[in-house]
Protein backbone atom coordinates (compact mmCIF):
# COMPACT_ATOMS: atom_id res chain seq x y z
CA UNK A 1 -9.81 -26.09 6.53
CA UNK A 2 -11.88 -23.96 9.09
CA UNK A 3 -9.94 -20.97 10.54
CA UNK A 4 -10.40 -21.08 14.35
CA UNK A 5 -11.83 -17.78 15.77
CA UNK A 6 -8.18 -17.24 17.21
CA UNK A 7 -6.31 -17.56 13.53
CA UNK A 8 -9.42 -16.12 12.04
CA UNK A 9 -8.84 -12.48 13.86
CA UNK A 10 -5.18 -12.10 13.45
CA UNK A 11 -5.68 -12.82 9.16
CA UNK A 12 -8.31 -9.99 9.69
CA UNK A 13 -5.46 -8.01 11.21
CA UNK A 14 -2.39 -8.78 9.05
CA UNK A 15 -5.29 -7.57 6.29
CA UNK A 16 -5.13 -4.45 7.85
CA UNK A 17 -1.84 -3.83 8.63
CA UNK A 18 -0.54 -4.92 4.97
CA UNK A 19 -1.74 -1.60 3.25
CA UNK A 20 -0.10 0.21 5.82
CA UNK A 21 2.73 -1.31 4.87
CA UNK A 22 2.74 -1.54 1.57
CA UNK A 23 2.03 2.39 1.28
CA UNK A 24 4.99 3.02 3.81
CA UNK A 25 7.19 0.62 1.23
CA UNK A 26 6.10 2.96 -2.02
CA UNK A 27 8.44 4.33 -3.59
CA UNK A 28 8.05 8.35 -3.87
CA UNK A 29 8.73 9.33 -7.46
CA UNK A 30 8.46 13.11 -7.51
CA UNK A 31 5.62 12.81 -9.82
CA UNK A 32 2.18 14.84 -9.48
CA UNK A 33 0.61 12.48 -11.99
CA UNK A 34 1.92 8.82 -9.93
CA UNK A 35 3.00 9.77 -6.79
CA UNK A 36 4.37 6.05 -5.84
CA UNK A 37 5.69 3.14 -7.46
CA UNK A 38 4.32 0.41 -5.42
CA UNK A 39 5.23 -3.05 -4.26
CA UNK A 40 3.95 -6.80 -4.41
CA UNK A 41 3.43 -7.29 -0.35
CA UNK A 42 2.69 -10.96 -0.10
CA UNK A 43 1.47 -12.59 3.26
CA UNK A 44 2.70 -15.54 5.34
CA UNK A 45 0.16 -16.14 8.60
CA UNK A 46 1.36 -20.01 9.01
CA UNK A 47 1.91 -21.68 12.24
CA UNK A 48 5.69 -21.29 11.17
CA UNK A 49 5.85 -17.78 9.97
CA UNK A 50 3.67 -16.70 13.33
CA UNK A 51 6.97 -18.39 15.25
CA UNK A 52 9.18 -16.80 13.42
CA UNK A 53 7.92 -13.41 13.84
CA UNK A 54 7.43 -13.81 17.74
CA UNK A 55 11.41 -13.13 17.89
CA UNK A 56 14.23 -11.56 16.35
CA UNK A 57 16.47 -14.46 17.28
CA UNK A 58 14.74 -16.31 14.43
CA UNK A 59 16.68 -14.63 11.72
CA UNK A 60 20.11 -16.18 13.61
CA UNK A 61 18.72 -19.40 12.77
CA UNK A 62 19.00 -19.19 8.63
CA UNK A 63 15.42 -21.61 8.99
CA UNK A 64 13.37 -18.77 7.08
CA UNK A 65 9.87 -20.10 6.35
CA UNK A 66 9.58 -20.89 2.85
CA UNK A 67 9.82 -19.09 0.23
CA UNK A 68 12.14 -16.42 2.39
CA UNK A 69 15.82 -16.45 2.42
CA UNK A 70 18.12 -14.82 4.54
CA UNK A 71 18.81 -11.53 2.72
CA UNK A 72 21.34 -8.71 2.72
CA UNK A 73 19.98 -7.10 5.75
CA UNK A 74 17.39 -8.73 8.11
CA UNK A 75 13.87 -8.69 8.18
CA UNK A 76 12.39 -6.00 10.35
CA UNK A 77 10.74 -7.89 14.03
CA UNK A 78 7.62 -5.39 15.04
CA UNK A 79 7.19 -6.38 18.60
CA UNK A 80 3.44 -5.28 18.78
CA UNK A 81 1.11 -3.47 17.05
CA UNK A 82 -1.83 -1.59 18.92
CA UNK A 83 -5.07 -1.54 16.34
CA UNK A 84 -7.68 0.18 18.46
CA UNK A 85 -6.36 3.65 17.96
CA UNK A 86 -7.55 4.45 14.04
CA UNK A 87 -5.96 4.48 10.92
CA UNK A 88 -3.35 7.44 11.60
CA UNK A 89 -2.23 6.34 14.68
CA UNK A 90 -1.82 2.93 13.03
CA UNK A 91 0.41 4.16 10.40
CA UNK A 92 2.16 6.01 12.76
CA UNK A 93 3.39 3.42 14.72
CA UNK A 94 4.59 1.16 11.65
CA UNK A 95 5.81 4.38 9.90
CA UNK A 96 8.15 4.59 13.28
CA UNK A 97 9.35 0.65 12.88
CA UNK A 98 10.11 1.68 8.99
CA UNK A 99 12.13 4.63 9.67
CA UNK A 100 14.12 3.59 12.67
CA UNK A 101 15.08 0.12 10.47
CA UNK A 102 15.87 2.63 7.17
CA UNK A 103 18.21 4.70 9.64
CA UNK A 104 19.81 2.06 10.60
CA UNK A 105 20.35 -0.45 7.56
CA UNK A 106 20.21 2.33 4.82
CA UNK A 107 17.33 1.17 3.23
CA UNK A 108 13.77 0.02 3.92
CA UNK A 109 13.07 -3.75 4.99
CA UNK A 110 11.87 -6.76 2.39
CA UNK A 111 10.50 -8.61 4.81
CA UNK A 112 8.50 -7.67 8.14
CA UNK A 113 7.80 -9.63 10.74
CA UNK A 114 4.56 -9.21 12.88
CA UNK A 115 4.90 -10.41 16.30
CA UNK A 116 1.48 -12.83 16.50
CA UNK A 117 0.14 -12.22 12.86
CA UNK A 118 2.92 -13.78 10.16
CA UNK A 119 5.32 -12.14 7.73
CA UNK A 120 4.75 -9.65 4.89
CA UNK A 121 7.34 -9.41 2.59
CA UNK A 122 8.05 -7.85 -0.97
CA UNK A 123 7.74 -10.03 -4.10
CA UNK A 124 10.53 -8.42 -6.32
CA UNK A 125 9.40 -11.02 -9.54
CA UNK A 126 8.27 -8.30 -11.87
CA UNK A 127 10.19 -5.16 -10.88
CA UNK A 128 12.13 -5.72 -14.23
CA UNK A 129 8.77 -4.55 -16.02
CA UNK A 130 8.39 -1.43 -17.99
CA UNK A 131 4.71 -1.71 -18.11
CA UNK A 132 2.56 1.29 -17.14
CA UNK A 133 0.44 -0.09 -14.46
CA UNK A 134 3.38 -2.52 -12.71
CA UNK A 135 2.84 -3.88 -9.42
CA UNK A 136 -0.32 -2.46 -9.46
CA UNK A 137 -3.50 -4.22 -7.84
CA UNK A 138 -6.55 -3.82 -9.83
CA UNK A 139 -10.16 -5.19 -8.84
CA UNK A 140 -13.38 -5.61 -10.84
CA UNK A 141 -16.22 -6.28 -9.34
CA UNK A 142 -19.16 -7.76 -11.70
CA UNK A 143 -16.21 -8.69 -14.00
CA UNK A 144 -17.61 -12.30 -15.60
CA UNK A 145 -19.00 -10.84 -18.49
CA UNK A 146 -18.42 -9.10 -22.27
CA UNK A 147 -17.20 -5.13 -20.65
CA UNK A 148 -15.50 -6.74 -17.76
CA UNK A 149 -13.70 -9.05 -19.99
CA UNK A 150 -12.43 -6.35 -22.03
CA UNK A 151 -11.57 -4.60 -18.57
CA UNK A 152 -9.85 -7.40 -17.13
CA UNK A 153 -7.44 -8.43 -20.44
CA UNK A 154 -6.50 -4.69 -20.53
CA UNK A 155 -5.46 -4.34 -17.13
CA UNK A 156 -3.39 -7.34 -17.08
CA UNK A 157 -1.94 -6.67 -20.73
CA UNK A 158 -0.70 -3.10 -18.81
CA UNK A 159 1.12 -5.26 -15.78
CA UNK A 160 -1.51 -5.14 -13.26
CA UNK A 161 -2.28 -7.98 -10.70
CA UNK A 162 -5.90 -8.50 -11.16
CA UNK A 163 -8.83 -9.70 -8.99
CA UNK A 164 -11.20 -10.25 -10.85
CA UNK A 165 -14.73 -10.80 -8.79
CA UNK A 166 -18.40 -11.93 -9.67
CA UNK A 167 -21.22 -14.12 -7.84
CA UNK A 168 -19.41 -17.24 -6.39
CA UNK A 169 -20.29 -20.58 -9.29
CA UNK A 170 -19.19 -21.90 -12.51
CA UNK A 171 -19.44 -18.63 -14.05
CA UNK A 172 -16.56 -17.23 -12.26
CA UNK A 173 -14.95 -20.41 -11.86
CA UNK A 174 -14.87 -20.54 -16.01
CA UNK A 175 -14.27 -17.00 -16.58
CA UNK A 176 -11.27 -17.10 -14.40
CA UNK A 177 -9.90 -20.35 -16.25
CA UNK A 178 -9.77 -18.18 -19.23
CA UNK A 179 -8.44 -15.32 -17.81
CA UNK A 180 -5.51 -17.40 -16.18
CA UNK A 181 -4.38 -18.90 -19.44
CA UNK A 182 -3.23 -14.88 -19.87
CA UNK A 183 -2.38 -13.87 -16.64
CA UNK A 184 -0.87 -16.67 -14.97
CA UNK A 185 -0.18 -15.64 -10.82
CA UNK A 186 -1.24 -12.39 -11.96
CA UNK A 187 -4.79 -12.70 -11.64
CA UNK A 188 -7.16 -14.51 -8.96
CA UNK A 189 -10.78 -15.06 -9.03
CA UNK A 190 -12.57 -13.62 -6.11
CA UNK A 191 -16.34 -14.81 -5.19
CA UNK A 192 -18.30 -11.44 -3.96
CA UNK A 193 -21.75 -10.04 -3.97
CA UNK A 194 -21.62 -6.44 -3.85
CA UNK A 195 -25.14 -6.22 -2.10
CA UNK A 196 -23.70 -7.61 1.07
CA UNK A 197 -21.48 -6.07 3.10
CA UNK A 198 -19.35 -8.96 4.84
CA UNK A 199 -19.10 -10.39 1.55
CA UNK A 200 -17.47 -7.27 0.30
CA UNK A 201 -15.35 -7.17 3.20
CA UNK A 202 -14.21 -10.48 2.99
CA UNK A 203 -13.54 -10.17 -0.88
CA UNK A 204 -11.23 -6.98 -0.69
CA UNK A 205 -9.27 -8.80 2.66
CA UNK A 206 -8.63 -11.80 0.15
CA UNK A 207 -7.08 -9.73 -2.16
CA UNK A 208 -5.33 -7.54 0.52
CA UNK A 209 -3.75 -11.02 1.75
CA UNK A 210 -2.46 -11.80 -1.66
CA UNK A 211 -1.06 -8.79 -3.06
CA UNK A 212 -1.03 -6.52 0.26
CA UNK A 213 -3.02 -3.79 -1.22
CA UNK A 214 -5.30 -2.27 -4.02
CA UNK A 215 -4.50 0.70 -6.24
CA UNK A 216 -7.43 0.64 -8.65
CA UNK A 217 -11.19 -0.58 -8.33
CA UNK A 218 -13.30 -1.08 -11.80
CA UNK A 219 -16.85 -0.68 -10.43
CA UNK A 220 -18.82 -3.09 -12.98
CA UNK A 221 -21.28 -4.98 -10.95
CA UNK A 222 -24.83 -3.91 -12.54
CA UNK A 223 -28.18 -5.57 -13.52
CA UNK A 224 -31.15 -4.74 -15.94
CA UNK A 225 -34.81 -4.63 -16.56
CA UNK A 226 -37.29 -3.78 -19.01
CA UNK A 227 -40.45 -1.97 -17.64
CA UNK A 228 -42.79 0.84 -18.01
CA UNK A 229 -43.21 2.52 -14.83
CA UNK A 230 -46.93 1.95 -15.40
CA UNK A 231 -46.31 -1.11 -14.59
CA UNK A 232 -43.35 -1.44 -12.99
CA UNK A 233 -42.91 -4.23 -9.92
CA UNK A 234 -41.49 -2.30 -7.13
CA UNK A 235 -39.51 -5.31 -5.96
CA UNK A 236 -38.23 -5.79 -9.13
CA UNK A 237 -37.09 -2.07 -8.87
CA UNK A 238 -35.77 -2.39 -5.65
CA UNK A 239 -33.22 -5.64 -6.67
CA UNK A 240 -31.71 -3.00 -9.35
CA UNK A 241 -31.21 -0.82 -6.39
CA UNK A 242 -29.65 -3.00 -4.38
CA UNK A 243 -27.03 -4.07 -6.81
CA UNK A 244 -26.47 -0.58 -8.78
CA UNK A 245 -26.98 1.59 -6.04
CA UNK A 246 -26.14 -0.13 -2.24
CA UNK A 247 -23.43 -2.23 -4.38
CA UNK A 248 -21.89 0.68 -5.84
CA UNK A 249 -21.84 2.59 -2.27
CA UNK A 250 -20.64 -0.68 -0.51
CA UNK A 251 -17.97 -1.22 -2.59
CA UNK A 252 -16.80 2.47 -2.73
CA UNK A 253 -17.38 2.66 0.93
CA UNK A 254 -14.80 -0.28 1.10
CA UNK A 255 -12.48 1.32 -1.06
CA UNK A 256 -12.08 4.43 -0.02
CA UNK A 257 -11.50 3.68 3.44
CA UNK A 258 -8.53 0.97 2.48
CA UNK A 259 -7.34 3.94 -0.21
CA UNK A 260 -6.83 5.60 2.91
CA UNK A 261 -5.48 3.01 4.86
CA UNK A 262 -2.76 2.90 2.68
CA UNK A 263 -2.04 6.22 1.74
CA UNK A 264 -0.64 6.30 -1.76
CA UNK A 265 -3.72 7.23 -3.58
CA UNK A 266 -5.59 4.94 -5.86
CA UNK A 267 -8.18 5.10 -8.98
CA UNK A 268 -11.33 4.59 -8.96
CA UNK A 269 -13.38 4.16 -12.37
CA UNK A 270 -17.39 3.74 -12.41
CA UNK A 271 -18.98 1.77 -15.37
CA UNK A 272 -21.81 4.13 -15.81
CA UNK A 273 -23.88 4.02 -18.75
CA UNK A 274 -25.62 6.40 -22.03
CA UNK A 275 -28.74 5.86 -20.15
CA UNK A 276 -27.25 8.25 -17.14
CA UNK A 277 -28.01 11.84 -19.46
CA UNK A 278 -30.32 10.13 -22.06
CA UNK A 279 -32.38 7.35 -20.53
CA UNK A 280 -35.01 5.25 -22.93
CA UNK A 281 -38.58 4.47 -22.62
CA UNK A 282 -38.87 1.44 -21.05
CA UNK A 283 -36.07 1.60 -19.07
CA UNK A 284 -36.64 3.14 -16.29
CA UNK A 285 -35.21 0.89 -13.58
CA UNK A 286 -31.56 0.76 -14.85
CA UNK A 287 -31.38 4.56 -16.33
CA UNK A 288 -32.55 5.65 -12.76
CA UNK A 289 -30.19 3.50 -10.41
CA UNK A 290 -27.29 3.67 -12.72
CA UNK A 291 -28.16 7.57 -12.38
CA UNK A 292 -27.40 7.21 -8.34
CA UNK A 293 -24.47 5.06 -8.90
CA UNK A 294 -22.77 7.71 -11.14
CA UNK A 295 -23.69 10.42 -8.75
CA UNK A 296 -22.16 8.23 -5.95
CA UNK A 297 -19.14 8.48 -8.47
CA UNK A 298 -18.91 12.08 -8.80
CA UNK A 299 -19.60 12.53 -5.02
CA UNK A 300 -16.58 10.55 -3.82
CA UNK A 301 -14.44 11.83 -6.38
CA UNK A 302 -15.01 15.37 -4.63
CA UNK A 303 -14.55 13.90 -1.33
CA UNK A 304 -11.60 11.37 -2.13
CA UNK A 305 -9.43 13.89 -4.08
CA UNK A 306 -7.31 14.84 -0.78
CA UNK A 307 -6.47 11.34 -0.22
CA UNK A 308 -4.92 11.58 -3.70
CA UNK A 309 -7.68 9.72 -5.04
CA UNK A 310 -9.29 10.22 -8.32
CA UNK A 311 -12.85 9.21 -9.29
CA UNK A 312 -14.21 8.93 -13.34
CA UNK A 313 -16.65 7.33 -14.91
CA UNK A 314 -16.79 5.51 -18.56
CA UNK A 315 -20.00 5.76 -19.92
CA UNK A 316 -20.72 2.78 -22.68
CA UNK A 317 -23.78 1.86 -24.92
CA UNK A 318 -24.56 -1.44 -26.95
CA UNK A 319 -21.49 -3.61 -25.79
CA UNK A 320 -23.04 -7.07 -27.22
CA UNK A 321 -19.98 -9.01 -26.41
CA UNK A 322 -16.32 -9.86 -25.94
CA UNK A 323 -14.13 -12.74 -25.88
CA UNK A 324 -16.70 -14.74 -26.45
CA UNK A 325 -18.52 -13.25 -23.41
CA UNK A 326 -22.00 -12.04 -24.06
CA UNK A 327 -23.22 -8.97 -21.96
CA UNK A 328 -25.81 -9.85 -19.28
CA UNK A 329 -27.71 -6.55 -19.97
CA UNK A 330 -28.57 -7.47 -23.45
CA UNK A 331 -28.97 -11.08 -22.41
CA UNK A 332 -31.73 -9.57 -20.78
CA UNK A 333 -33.01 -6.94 -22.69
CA UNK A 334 -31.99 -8.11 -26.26
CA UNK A 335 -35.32 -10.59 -26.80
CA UNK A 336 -37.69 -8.13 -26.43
CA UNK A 337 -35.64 -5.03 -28.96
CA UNK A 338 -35.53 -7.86 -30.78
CA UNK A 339 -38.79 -8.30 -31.36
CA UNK A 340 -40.00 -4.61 -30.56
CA UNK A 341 -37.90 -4.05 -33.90
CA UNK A 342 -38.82 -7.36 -36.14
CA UNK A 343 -34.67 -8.29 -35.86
CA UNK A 344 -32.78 -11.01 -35.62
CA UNK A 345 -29.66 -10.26 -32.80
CA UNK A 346 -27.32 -9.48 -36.05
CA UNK A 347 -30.01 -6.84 -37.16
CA UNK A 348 -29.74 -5.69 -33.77
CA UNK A 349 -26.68 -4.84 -33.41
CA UNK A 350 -26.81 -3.36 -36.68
CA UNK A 351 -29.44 -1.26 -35.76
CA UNK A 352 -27.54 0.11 -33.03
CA UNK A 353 -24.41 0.44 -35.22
CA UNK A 354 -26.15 2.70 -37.24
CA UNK A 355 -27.53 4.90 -35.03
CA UNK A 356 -24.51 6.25 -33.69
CA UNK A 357 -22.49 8.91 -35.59
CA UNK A 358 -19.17 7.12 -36.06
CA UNK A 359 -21.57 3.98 -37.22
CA UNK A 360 -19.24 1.88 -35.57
CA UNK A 361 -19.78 -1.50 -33.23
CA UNK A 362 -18.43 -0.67 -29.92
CA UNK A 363 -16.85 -3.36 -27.76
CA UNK A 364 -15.28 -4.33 -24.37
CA UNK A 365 -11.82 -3.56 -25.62
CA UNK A 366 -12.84 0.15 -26.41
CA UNK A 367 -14.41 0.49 -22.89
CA UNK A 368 -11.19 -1.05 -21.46
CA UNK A 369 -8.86 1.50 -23.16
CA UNK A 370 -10.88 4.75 -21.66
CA UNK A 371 -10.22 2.97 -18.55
CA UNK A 372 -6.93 2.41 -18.85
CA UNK A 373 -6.94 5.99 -20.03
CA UNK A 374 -7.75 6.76 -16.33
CA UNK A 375 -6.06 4.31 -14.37
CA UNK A 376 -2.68 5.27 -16.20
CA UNK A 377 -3.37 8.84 -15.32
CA UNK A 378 -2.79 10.22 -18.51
CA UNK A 379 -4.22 13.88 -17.62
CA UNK A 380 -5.07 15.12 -14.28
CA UNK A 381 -8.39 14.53 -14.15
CA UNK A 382 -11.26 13.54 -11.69
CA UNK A 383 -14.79 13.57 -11.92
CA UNK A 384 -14.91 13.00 -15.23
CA UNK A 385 -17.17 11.14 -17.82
CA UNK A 386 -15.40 9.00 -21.05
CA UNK A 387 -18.91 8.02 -22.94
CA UNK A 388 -17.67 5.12 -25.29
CA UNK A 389 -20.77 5.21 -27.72
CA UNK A 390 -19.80 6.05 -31.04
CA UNK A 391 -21.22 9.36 -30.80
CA UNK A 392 -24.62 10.45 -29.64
CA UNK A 393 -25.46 13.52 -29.22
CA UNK A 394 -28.74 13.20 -26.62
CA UNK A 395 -26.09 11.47 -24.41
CA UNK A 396 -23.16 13.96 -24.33
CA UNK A 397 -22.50 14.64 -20.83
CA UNK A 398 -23.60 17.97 -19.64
C-alpha cells in the first residue's frame, strides 16, 4: 500500500517527534557512565489511532486501538505540536505536555496521543531483563556479512533491539532470516544504501517508527579494491569514496542530529581497519578512504561529546568469516593474495595467522566484543581506537 502525500508527512513527523519522546521518557539513573535507562516507544499512525488521538474524550470510551488497554492513569492527549521552530523548541514544548501530566498523575504517561499523527506508547515486554544493553536500539549499517554478523549476534545476545541494514535483495532478506531465528521481534532488517541520502533518511525513520529511537550506530558499510596507484581507475577510486567516505559522513550526519533530537546520548562505533596506520602496497584505495572515514570518527567524537555522545573506532585485520558469512573484502581481495602467495584460501589464512604476534585467527565475534566493550561503556572513553589484530606492531595506533 502507497502512503498518500497527506499520511506520508505526518509518519515523517511522528518519526520526529518519537525521539523526543522517548528521551523525555528515560529514566535518569544518576550514572556518569549511562545516564538513562531507556524505553521501547512503539508507533500507532492508523486511521484509528489518528481518531483516537484527535480527542481526549476517546479514553472515556474503553475502545483503545489495539494492542492498548485502558491503563492506571490515561494516556496523555497533545493537542498540537508546532515543528517549524528546531529541535529545542520542539522538545520544549513536549517536555511541557510531560511535566504538566507527571504533576498531575504522579508519574510520566505510557501512552501519548498526537493530535493528527497516531499514538506512541511504551512497550514494557522486556523491562524484566538484566541484560546490559536493554531496551537499547542498535543499528548496523553494511551488516550482511562475516564482522557484521559477529556485530549483530553480540548486540542482540546483550538485549539490544537490532536493525540490522545492507543493500535492499536476497542478501539481506537471507541474512535477516538467520538473524531472526535468534532475535525474534528484536531485530528487523532494514534495506539502505549509505551513499544516498534519502535512503539513509528513510532507513533510520523506519527504525525510529519501530522502536522510537536509536542509542547506538555500528558504522560497517565498506568496500574494497586491489590497485597500484600506477594504475589505478579513478572511478573505481571514487566508488570506494562514495561508500567509505560520503557513507560514513551521511550516516553520522544522520545520527548525530537524531542523537540530539533525543537527548540521552548515544554510541557511536566506526569499523575502521589495520590499513588506517599501516596501509599495504596495493591497497591504496581502501587504506586511503577508510583513513577519512576514521578521521570522520575522531572528528565527531570531539564535536558530539557535549551531546553526551561518544565516538570509537575498532580497528580489525583478516576477518575471513563468521557464521557461515564470508567477508566481502576478502571475497574480493582473497584470489589475487592467493595467488600473489602460491596458497590455497586455508594457506591464506594461515599465512595471516602467523604473522601476527598472538598467531591467532581473528573473527567477527572478537570484533563484536571490543564493540560491545564500547557500547556498554565500560570506561569513559571517546575517541578511541580497539585494533582487533592479534598484535602488529606497524599498526599500533599512534
Amino acid at each position: 500500500m502507497v502512503e498518500s502525500g497527506s499520511d506520508q508527512k505526518s509518519s515523517n513527523r511522528l518519526a520526529l517527534v518519537a525521539p523526543v519522546i522517548r528521551g523525555l521518557l528515560a529514566r535518569p539513573t544518576g550514572s556518569e557512565d549511562i545516564p538513562y535507562e531507556p524505553v521501547i516507544l512503539r508507533s500507532l499512525n492508523s486511521g484509528g489511532a489518528v481518531e483516537f488521538a484527535g480527542s481526549a474524550e476517546s479514553a472515556e470510551t474503553g475502545q483503545y486501538p489495539e494492542p492498548l488497554t485502558k491503563g492506571r492513569t490515561p494516556p496523555l492527549f497533545v493537542e498540537a505540536v508546532e515543528f517549524g521552530a528546531g529541535a529545542e523548541d520542539l522538545r520544549k514544548q513536549l517536555s511541557d505536555w510531560i511535566s504538566d501530566y507527571s504533576s498531575k498523575h504522579s508519574r510520566k504517561p505510557e501512552i501519548v496521543c498526537l493530535r493528527g499523527l497516531g499514538i506512541v506508547y511504551v512497550d514494557r515486554r522486556d523491562d524484566s531483563s538484566d541484560l546490559p544493553l536493554k531496551n537499547k536500539v542498535g543499528v548496523v549499517t553494511g551488516a550482511a556479512g562475516a564482522i557484521g554478523y559477529g556485530v549483530c549476534r553480540g548486540l542482540l545476545e546483550s538485549g539490544c533491539y537490532l536493525a540490522a541494514t545492507d543493500l535492499c535483495g536476497e542478501k539481506l532478506n537471507a541474512f535477516l532470516a538467520d538473524l531472526k531465528k535468534r532475535g525474534g521481534d528484536h531485530v528487523i532488517g532494514v534495506p539502505l544504501d549509505v551513499t544516498d541520502k534519502a535512503s539513509v533518511t528513510q532507513g533510520f525513520e523506519s527504525i525510529i517508527q519501530t522502536w522510537g529511537g536509536i542509542d547506538i550506530l555500528v558504522l560497517n558499510a565498506g568496500i574494497a579494491m586491489v590497485s597500484h596507484l600506477k594504475e589505478m581507475d579513478l572511478e573505481a577510486f571514487r566508488r570506494l569514496e562514495k561508500v567509505n567516505v560520503e557513507g560514513a559522513l551521511l550516516t553520522l550526519s544522520e545520527v548525530a542530529r537524531h542523537f540530539i533530537l533525543q537527548g540521552t546520548g548515544g554510541d557511536i562505533i566506526v569499523i575502521s581497519t589495520k590499513n588506517v596506520p599501516a596501509p599495504g602496497a596495493g591497497f591504496g584505495a581502501y587504506s586511503a578512504t577508510k583513513a577519512a572515514c576514521h578521521q570522520l570518527g575522531r572528528i565527531a567524537s570531539v564535536e558530539l561529546a557535549q551531546y553526551g555522545v561518544r565516538v570509537n573506532m575498532v580497528a580489525p585485520d583478516a576477518v575471513f568469516s563468521e557464521g557461515g558469512y564470508k567477508s566481502g573484502l576478502w571475497e574480493q581481495i582473497g584470489p589475487g593474495r592467493m595467488q600473489a602467495r602460491g596458497l590455497d584460501e586455508k594457506g591464506l589464512q594461515q599465512y595471516y595467522r602467523d604473522r601476527n604476534l598472538l598467531k591467532v585467527r581473528v573473527t567477527g565475534r572478537h570484533v563484536s566484543n571490543a564493540v560491545l566493550f564500547f557500547a556498554t561503556r565500560q570506561t569513559p572513553t571517546t575517541g578511541a581506537t580497539i585494533p582487533v589484530d592479534g598484535g602488529l606492531p606497524d599498526a599500533t595506533p599512534r
